[in-house]
C-alpha atoms as a PDB file:
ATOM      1  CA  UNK A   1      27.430 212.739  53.490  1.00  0.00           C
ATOM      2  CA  UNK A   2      30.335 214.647  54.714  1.00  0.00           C
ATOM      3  CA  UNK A   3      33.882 214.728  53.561  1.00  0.00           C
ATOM      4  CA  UNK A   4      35.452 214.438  56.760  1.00  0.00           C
ATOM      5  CA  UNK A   5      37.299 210.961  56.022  1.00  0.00           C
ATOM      6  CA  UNK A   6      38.870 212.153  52.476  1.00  0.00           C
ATOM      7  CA  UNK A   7      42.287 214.056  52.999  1.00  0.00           C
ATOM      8  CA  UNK A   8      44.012 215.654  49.952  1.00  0.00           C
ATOM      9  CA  UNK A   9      47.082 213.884  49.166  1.00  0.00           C
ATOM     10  CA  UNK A  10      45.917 210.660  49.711  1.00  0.00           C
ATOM     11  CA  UNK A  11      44.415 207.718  47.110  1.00  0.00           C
ATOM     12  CA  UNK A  12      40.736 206.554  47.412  1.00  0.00           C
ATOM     13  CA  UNK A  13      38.711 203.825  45.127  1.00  0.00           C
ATOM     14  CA  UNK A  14      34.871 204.500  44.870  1.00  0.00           C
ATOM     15  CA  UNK A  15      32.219 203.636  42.772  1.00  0.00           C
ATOM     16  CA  UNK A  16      30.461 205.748  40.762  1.00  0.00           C
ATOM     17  CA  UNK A  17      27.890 206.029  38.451  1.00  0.00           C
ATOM     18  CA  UNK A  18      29.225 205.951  34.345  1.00  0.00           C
ATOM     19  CA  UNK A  19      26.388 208.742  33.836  1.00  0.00           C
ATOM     20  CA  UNK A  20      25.653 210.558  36.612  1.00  0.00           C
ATOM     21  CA  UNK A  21      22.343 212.428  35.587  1.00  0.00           C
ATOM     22  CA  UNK A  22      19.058 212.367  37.158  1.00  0.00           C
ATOM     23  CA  UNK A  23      16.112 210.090  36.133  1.00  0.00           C
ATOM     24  CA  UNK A  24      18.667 207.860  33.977  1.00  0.00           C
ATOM     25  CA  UNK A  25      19.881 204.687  35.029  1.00  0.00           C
ATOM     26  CA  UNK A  26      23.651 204.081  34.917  1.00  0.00           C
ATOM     27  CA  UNK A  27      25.974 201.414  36.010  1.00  0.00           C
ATOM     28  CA  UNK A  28      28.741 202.044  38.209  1.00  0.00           C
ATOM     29  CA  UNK A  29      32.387 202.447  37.557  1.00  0.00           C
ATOM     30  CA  UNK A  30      35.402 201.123  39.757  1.00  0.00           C
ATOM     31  CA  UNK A  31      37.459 204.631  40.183  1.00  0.00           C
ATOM     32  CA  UNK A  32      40.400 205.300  41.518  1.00  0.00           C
ATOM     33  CA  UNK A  33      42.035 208.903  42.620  1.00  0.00           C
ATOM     34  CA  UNK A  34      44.555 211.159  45.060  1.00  0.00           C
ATOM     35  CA  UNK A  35      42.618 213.648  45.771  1.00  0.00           C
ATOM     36  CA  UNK A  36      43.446 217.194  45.169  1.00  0.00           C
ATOM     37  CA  UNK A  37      41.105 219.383  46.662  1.00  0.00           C
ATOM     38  CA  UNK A  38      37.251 218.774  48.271  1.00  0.00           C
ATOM     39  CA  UNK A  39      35.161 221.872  47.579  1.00  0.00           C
ATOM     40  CA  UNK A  40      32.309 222.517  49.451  1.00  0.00           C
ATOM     41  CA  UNK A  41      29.917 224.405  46.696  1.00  0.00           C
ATOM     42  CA  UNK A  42      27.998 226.256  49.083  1.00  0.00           C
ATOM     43  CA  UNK A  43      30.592 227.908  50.493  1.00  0.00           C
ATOM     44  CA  UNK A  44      32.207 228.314  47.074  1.00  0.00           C
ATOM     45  CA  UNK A  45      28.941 227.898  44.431  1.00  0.00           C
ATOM     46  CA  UNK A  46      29.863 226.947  40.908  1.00  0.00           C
ATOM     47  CA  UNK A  47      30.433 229.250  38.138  1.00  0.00           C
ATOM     48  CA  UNK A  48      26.513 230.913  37.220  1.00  0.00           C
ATOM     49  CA  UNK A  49      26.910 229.795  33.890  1.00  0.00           C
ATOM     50  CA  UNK A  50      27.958 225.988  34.712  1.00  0.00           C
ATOM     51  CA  UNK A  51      24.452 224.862  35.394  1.00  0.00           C
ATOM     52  CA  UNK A  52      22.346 225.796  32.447  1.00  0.00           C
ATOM     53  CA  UNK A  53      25.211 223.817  30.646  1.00  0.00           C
ATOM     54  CA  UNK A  54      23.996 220.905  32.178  1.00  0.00           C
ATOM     55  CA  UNK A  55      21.127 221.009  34.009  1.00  0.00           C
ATOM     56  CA  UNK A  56      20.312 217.381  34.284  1.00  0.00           C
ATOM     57  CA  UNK A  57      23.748 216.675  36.040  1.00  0.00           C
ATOM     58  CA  UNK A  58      23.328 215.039  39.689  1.00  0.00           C
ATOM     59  CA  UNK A  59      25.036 217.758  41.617  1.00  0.00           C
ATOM     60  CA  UNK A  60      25.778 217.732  45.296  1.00  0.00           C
ATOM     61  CA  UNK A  61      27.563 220.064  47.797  1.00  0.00           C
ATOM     62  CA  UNK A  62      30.614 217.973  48.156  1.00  0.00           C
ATOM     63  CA  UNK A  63      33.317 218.460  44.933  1.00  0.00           C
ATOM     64  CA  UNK A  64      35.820 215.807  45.298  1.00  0.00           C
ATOM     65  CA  UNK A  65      38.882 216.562  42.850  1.00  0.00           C
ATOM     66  CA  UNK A  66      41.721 214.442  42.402  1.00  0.00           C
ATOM     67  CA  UNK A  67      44.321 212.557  39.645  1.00  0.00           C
ATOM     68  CA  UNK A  68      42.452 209.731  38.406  1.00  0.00           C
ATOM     69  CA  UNK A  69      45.344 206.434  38.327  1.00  0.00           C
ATOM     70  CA  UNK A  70      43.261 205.281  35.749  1.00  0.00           C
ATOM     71  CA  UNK A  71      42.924 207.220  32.932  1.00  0.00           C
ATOM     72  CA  UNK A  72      46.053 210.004  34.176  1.00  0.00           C
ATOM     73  CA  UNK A  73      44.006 213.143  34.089  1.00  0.00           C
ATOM     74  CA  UNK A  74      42.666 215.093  36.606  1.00  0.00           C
ATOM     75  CA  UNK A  75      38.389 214.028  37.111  1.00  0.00           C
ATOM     76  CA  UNK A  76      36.087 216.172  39.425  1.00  0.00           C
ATOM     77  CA  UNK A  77      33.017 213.638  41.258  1.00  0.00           C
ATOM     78  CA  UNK A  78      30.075 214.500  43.505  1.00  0.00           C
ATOM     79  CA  UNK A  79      31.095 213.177  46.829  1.00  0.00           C
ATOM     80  CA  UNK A  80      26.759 212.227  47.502  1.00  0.00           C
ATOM     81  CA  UNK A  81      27.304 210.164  43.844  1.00  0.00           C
ATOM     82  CA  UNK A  82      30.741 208.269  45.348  1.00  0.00           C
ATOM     83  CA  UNK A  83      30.246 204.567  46.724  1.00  0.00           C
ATOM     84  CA  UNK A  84      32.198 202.298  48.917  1.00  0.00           C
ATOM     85  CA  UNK A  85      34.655 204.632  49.327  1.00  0.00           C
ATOM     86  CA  UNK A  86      38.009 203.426  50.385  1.00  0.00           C
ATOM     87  CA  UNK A  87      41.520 204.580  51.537  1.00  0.00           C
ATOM     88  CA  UNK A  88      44.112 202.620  49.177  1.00  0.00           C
ATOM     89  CA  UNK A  89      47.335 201.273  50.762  1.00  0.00           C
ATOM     90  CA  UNK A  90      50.734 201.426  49.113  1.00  0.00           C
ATOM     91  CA  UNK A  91      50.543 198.118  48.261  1.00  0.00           C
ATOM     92  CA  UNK A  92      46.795 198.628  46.627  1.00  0.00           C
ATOM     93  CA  UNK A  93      48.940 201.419  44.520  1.00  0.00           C
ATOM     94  CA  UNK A  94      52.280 199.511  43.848  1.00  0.00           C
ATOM     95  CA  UNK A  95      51.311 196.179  44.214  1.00  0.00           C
ATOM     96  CA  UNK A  96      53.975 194.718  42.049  1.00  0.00           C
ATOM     97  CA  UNK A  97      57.046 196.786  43.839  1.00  0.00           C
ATOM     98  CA  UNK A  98      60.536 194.963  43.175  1.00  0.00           C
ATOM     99  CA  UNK A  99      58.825 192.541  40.585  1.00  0.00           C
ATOM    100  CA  UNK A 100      59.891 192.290  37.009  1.00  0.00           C
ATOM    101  CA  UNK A 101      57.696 189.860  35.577  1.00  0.00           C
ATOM    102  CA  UNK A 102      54.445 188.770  35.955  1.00  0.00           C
ATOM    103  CA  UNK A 103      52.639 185.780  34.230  1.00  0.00           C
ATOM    104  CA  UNK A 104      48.590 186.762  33.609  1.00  0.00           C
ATOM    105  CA  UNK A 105      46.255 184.074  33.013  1.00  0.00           C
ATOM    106  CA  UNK A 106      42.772 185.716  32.254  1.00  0.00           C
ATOM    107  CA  UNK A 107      42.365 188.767  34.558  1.00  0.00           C
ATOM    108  CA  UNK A 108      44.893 187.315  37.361  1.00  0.00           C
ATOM    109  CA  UNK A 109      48.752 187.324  37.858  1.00  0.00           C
ATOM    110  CA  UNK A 110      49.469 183.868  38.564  1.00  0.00           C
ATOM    111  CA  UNK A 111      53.275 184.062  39.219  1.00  0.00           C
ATOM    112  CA  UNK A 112      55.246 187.333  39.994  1.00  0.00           C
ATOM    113  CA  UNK A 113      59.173 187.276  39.617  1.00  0.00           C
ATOM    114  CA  UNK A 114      62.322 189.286  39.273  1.00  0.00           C
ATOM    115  CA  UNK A 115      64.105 186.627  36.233  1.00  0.00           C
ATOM    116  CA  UNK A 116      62.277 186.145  33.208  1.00  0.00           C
ATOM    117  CA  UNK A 117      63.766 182.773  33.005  1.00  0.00           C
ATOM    118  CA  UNK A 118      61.763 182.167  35.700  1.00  0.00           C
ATOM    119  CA  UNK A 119      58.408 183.480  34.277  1.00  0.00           C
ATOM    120  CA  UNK A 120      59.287 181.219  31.244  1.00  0.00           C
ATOM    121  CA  UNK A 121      59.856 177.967  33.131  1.00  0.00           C
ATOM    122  CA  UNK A 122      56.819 178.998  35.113  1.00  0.00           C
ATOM    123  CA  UNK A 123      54.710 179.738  32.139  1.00  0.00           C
ATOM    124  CA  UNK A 124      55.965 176.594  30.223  1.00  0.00           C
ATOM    125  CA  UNK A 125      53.359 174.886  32.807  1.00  0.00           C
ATOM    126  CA  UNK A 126      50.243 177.210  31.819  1.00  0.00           C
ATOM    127  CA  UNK A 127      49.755 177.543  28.494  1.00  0.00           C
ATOM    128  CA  UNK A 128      47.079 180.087  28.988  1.00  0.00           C
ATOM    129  CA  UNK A 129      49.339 182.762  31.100  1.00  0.00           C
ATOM    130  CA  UNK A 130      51.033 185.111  28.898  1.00  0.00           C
ATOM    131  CA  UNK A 131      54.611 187.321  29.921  1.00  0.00           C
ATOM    132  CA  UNK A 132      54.795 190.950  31.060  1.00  0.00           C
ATOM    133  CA  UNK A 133      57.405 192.927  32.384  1.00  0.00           C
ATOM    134  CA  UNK A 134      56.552 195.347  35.169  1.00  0.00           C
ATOM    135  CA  UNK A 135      57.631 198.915  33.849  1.00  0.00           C
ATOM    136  CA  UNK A 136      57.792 200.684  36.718  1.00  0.00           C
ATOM    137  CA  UNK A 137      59.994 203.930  35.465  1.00  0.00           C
ATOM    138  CA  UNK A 138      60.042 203.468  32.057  1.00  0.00           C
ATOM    139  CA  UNK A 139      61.191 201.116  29.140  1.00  0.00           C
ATOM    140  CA  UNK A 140      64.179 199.299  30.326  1.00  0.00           C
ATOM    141  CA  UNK A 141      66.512 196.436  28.386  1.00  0.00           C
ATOM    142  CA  UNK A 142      66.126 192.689  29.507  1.00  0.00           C
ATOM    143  CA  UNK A 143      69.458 191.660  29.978  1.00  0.00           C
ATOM    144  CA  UNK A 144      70.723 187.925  29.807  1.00  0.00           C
ATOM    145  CA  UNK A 145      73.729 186.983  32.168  1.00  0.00           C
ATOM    146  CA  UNK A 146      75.145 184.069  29.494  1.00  0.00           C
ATOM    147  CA  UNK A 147      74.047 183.542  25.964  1.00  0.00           C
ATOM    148  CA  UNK A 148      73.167 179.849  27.217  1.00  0.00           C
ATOM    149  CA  UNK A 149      70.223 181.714  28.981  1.00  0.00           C
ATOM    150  CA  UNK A 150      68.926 184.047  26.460  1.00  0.00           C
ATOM    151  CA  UNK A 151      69.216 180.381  24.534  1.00  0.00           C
ATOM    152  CA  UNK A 152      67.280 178.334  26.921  1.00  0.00           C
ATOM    153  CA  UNK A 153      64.817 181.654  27.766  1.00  0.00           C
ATOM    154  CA  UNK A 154      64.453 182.080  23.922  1.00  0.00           C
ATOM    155  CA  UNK A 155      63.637 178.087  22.421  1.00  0.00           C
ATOM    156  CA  UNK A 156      60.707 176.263  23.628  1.00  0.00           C
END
């Protein structure tokens, strides 16, 4: 497999395996990164003493490194270990741009608003879904235009 379709600077999901080691079985993890750089270890080999650290590690000659939007750090994967690799859009990466509230039932957002007087009258009808705000930049202040709608927001 060759690198040819990853670009640094731009956001990928992939699956890969949780342990990626040879002769042991792993499941795969959803993963999702902007890559940084590709290294092709043959050109550029690995530091001599990085093997013998761990030799059982499924290495290949691709190095894909990038900011993982998961967990915020930066993650290093073995581009012949990455599956169903995909480009991800804007909206895969902001998918809740100029929304303040959501209303989650289970793993799902069932109702996406910008008034959470809206997300309460809309939640009133599904018990199950529960209130977020979006935090997009930040914690920010809910802010009420009357006290009758903090009131009517607030009892129920």
């Amino acid at each position: 497999m060759s690198p040819e379709f990853l670009q640094p600077g731009c956001a990928y999901s992939f699956d890969y395996p949780r342990h990626n080691y040879r002769q042991l079985p792993s499941d795969s993890e959803y993963r999702k990164i902007v890559v940084t750089s590709i290294r092709d270890t043959h050109r550029e080999p690995l530091d001599q003493t990085t093997v013998p650290l761990n030799p059982l590690l499924q290495r290949g000659r691709w190095l894909v490194t990038g900011r993982d939007l998961d967990k915020d750090v930066e993650r290093s994967f073995y581009l012949e270990s990455m599956n169903n690799i995909r480009a991800l859009s804007d909206g895969d990466l902001q998918p809740l741009v100029g929304v303040e509230y959501v209303v989650i039932e289970q793993t799902h957002v069932i109702c996406a608003t910008q008034r959470l007087v809206d997300a309460l009258a809309f939640q009133s009808g599904h018990p199950l879904g529960a209130i977020c705000a979006v935090i997009c930049h930040g914690p920010r202040e809910v802010v009420f235009d009357s006290i009758d709608e903090f009131l009517s927001a607030t009892s129920s």
